[in-house]
N, C-alpha and C. Protein backbone atom coordinates (compact mmCIF):
# COMPACT_ATOMS: atom_id res chain seq x y z
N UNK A 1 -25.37 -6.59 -9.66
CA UNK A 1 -24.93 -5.63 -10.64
C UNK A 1 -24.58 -4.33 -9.91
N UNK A 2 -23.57 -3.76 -10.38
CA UNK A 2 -23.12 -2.61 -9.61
C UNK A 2 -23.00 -1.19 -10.51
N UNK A 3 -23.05 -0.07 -10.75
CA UNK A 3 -22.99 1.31 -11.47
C UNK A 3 -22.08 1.95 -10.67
N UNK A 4 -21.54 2.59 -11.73
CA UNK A 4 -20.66 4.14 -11.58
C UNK A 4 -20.66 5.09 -12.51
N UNK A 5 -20.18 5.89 -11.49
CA UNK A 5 -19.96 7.24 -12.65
C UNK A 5 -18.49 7.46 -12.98
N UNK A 6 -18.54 7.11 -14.61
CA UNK A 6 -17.01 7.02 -15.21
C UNK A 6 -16.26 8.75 -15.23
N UNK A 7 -15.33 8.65 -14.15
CA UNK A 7 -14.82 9.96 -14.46
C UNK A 7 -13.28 10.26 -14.72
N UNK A 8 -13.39 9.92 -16.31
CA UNK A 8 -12.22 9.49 -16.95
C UNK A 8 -11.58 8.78 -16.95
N UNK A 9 -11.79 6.96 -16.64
CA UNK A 9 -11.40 6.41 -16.66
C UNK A 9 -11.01 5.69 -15.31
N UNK A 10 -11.80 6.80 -14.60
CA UNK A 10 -11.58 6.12 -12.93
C UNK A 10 -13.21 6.24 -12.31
N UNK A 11 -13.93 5.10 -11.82
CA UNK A 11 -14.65 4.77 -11.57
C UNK A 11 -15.05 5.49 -9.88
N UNK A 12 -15.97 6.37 -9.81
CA UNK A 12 -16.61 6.91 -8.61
C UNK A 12 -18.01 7.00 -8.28
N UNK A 13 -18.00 6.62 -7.06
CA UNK A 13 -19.75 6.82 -6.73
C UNK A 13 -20.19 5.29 -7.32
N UNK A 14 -19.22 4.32 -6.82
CA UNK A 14 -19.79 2.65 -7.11
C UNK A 14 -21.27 2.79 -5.96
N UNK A 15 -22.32 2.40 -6.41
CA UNK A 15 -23.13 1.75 -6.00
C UNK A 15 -23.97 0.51 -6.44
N UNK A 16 -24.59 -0.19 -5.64
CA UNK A 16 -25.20 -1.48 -5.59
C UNK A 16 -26.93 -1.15 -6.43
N UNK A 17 -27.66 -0.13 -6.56
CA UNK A 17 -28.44 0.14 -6.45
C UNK A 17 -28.69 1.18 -7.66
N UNK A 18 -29.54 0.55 -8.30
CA UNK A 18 -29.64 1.87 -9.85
C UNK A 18 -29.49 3.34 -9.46
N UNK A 19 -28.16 3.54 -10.41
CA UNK A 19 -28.28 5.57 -9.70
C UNK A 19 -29.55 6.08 -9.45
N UNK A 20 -30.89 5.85 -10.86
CA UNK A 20 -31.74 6.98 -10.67
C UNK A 20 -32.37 7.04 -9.30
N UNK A 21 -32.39 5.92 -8.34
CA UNK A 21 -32.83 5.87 -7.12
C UNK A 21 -32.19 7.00 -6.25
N UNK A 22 -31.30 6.93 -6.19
CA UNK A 22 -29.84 7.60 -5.21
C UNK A 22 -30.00 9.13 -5.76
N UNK A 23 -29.73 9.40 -7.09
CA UNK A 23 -29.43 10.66 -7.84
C UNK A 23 -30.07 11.58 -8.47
N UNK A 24 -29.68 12.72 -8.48
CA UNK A 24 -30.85 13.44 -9.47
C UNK A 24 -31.06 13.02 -11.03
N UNK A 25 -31.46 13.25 -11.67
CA UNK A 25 -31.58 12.87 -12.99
C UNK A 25 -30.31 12.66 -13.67
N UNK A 26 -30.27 14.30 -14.06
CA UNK A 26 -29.17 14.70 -14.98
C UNK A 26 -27.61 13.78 -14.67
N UNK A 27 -27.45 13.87 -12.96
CA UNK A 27 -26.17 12.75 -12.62
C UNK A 27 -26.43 11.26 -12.98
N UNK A 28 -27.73 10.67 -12.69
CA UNK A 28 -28.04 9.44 -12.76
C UNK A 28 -27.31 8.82 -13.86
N UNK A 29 -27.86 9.52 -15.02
CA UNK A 29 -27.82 9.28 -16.50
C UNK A 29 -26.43 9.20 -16.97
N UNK A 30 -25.54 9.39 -15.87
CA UNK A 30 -23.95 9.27 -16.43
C UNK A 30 -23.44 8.61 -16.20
N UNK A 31 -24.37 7.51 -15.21
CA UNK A 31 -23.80 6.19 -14.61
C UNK A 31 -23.30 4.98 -15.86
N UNK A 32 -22.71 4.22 -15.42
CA UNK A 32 -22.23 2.77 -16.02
C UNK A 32 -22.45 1.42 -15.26
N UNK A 33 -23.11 0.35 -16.09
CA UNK A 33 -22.67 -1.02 -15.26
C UNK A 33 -21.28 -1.11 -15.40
N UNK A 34 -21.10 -1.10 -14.23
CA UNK A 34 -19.53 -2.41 -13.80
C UNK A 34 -19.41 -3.27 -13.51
N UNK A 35 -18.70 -3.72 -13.12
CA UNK A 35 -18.37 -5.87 -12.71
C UNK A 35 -19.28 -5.54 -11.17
N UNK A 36 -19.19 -6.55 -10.96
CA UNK A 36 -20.09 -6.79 -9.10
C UNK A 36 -18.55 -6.45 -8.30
N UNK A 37 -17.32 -7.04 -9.27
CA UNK A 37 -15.93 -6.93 -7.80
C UNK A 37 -15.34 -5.32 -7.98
N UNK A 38 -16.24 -4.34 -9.02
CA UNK A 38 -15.48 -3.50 -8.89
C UNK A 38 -15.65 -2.31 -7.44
N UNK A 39 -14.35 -1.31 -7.79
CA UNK A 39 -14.42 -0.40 -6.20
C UNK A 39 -14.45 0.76 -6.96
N UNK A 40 -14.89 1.66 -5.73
CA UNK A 40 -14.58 2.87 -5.91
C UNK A 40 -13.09 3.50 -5.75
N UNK A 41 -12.66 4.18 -6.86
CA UNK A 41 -11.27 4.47 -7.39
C UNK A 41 -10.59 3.51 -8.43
N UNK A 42 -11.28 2.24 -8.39
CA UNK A 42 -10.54 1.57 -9.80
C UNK A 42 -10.59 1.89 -11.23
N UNK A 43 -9.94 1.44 -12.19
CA UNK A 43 -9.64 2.08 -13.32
C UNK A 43 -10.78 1.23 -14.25
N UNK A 44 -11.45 1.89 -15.29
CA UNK A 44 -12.16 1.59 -16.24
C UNK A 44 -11.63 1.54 -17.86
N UNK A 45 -11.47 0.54 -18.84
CA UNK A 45 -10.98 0.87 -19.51
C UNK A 45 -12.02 0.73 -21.03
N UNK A 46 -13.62 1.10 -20.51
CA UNK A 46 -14.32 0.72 -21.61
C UNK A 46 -15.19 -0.98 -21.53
N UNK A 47 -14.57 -1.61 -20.72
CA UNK A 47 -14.81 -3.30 -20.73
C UNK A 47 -14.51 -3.63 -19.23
N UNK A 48 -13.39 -3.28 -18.80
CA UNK A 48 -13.22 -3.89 -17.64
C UNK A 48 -12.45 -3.13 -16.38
N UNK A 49 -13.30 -3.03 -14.95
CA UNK A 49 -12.33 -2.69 -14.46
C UNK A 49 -11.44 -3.15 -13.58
N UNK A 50 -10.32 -2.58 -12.99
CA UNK A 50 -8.95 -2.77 -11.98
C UNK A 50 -8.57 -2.13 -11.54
N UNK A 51 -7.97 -2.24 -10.62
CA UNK A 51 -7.48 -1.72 -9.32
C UNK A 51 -6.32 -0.91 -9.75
N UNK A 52 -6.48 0.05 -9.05
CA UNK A 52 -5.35 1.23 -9.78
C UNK A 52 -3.81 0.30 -9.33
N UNK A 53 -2.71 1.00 -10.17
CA UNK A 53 -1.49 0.04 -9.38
C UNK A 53 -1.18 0.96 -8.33
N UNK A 54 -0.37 0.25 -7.63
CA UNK A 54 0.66 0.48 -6.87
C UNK A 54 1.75 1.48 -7.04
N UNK A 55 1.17 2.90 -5.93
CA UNK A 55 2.38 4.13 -6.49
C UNK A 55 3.84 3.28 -6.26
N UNK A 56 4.55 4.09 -7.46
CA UNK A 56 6.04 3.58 -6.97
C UNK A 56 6.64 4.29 -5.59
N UNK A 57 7.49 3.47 -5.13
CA UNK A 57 8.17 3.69 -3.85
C UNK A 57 9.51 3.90 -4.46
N UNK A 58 10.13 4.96 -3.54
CA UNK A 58 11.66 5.36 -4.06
C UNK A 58 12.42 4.99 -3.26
N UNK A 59 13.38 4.85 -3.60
CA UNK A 59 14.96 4.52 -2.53
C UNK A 59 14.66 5.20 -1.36
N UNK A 60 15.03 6.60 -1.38
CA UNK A 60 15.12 7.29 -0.56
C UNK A 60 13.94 7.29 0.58
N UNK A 61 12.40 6.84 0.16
CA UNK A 61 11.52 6.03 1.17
C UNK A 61 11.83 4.96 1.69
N UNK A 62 12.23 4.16 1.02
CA UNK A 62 12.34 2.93 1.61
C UNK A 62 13.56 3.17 2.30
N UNK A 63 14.85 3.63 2.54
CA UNK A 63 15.64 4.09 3.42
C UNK A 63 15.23 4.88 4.34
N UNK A 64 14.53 5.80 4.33
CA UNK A 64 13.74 6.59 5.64
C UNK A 64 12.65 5.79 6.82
N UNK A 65 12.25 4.66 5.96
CA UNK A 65 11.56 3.63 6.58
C UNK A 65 12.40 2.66 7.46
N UNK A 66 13.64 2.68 6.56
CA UNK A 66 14.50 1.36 7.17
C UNK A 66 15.32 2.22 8.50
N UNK A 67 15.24 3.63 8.13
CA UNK A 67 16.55 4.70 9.24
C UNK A 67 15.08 4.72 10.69
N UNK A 68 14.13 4.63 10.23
CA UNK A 68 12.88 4.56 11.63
C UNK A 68 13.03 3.29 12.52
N UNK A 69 13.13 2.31 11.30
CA UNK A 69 13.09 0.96 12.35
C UNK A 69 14.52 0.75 13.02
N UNK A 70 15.40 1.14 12.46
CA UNK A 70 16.82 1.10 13.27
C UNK A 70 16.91 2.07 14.55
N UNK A 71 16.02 2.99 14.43
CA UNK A 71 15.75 4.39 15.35
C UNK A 71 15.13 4.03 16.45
N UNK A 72 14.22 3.30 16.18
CA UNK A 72 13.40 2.38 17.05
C UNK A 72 14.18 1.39 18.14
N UNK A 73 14.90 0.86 17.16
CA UNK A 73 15.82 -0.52 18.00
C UNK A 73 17.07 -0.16 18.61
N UNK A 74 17.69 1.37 18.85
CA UNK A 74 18.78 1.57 18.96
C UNK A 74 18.85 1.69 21.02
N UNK A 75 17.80 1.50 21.27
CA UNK A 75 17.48 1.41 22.64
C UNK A 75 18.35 0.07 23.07
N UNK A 76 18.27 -1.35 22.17
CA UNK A 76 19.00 -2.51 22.54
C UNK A 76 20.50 -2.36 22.67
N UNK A 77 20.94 -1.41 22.37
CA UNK A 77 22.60 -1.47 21.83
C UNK A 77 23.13 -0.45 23.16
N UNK A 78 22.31 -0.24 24.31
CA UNK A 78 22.59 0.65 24.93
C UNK A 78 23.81 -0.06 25.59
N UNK A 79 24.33 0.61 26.81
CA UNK A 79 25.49 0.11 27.78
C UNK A 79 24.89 -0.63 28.64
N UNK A 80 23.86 -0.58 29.33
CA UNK A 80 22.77 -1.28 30.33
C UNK A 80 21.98 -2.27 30.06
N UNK A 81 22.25 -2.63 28.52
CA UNK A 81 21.56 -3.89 28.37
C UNK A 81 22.29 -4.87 28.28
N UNK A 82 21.56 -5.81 28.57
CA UNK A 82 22.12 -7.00 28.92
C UNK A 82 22.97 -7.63 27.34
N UNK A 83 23.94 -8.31 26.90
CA UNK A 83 24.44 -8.72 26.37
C UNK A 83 23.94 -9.92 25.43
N UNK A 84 23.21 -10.49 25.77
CA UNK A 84 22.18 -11.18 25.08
C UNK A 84 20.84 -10.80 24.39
N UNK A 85 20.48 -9.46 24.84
CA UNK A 85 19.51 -8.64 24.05
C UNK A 85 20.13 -8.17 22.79
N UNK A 86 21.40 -7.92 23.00
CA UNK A 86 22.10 -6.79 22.44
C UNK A 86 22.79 -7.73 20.96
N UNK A 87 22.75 -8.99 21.28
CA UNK A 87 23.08 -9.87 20.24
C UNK A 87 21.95 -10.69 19.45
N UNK A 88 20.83 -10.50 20.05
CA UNK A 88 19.04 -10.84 19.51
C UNK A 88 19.20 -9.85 18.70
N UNK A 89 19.37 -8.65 18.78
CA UNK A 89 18.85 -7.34 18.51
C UNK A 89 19.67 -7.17 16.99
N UNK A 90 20.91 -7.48 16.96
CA UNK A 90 22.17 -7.19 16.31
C UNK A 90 21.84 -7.59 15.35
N UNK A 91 21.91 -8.71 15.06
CA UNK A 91 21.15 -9.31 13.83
C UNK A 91 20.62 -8.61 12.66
N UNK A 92 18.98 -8.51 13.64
CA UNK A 92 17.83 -7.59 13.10
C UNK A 92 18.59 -6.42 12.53
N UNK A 93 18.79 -5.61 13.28
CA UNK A 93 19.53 -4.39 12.98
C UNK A 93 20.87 -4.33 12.05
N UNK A 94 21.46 -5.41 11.45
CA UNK A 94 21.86 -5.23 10.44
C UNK A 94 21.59 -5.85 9.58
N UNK A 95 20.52 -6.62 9.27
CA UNK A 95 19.57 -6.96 8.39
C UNK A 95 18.63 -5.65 7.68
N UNK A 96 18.34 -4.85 8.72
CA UNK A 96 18.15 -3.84 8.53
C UNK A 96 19.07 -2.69 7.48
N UNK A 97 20.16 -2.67 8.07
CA UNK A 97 21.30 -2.15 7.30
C UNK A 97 21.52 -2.54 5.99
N UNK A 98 20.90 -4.00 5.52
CA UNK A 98 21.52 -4.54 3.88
C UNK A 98 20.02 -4.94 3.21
N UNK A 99 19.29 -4.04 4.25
CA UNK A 99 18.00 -3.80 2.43
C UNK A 99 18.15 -3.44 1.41
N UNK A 100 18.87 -2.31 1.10
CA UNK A 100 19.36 -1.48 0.07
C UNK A 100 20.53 -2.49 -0.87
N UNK A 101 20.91 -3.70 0.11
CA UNK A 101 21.40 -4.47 -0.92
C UNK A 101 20.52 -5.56 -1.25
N UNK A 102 19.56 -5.78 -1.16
CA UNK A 102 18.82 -6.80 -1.77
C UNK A 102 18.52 -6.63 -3.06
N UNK A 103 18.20 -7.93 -3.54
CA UNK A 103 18.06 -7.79 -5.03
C UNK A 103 16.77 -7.21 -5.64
N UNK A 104 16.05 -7.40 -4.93
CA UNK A 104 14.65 -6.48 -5.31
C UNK A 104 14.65 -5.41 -5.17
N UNK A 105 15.25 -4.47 -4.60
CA UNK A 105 15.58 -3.10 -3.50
C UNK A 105 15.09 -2.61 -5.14
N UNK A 106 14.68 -0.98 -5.17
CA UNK A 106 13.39 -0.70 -3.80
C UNK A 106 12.12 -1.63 -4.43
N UNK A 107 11.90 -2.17 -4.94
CA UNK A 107 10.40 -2.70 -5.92
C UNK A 107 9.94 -3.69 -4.89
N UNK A 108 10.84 -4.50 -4.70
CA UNK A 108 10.69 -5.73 -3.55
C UNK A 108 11.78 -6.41 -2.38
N UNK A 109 10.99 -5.62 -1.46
CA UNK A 109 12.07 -5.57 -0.28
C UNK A 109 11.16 -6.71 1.28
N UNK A 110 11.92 -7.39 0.95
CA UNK A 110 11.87 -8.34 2.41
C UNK A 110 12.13 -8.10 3.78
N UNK A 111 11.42 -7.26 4.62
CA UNK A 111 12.00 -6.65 5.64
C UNK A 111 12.10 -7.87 6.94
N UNK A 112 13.21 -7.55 7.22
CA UNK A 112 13.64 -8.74 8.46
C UNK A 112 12.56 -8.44 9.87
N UNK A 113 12.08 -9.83 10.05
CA UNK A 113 11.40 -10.20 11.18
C UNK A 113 12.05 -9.33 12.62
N UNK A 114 11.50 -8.64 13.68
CA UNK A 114 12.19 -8.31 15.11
C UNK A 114 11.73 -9.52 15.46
N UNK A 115 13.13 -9.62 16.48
CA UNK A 115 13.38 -10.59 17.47
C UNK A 115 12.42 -10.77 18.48
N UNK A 116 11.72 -11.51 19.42
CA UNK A 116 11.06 -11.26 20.75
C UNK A 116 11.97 -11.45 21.68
């Protein structure tokens, strides 16, 4: 059995162990049973709790993410590399380029595997 202290609907200070042990009185007494799987920061809704969702992600992140990993790989495309790196690499890197056209874009984005 696990307790928290409900603070508005978001569950803090999960412990394993009856508050009044841990707490002073007055806090003890504001505790709640919760499920055994719940965490600290999940949502309470009176009966049950869950895991907060998932902040949304915006375009413009997920493009700043995708402009890093291309930033990263632009070392392969140099003049001094060998020609077969540079076509491993190519790929990736415009796989990279057509996230923003995927059909999930931005909610669910499949980011392409690098080459070894």
């Amino acid at each position: 059995m696990k307790y928290a202290f409900n603070d508005n609907g978001v569950l803090r200070d999960v412990v394993m162990t009856h508050p009044s042990i841990l707490f002073v009185p007055s806090y003890a007494e504001k505790f709640i049973e919760v499920p055994d799987d719940a965490h600290n920061g999940w949502l309470w809704d009176g009966a049950t709790a869950s895991p907060p969702p998932k902040p949304a992600v915006t375009p413009e992140q997920i493009r700043a993410d995708r402009n890093d990993r291309l930033a990263q790989t632009d070392w392969t495309q140099a003049a001094d590399v060998p020609q077969a790196t540079k076509d491993k690499w190519a790929a990736y890197r415009q796989a990279l380029r057509d996230v923003p056209q995927q059909a999930g874009f931005p909610d669910n984005i499949q980011w392409p595997v690098k080459p070894e």
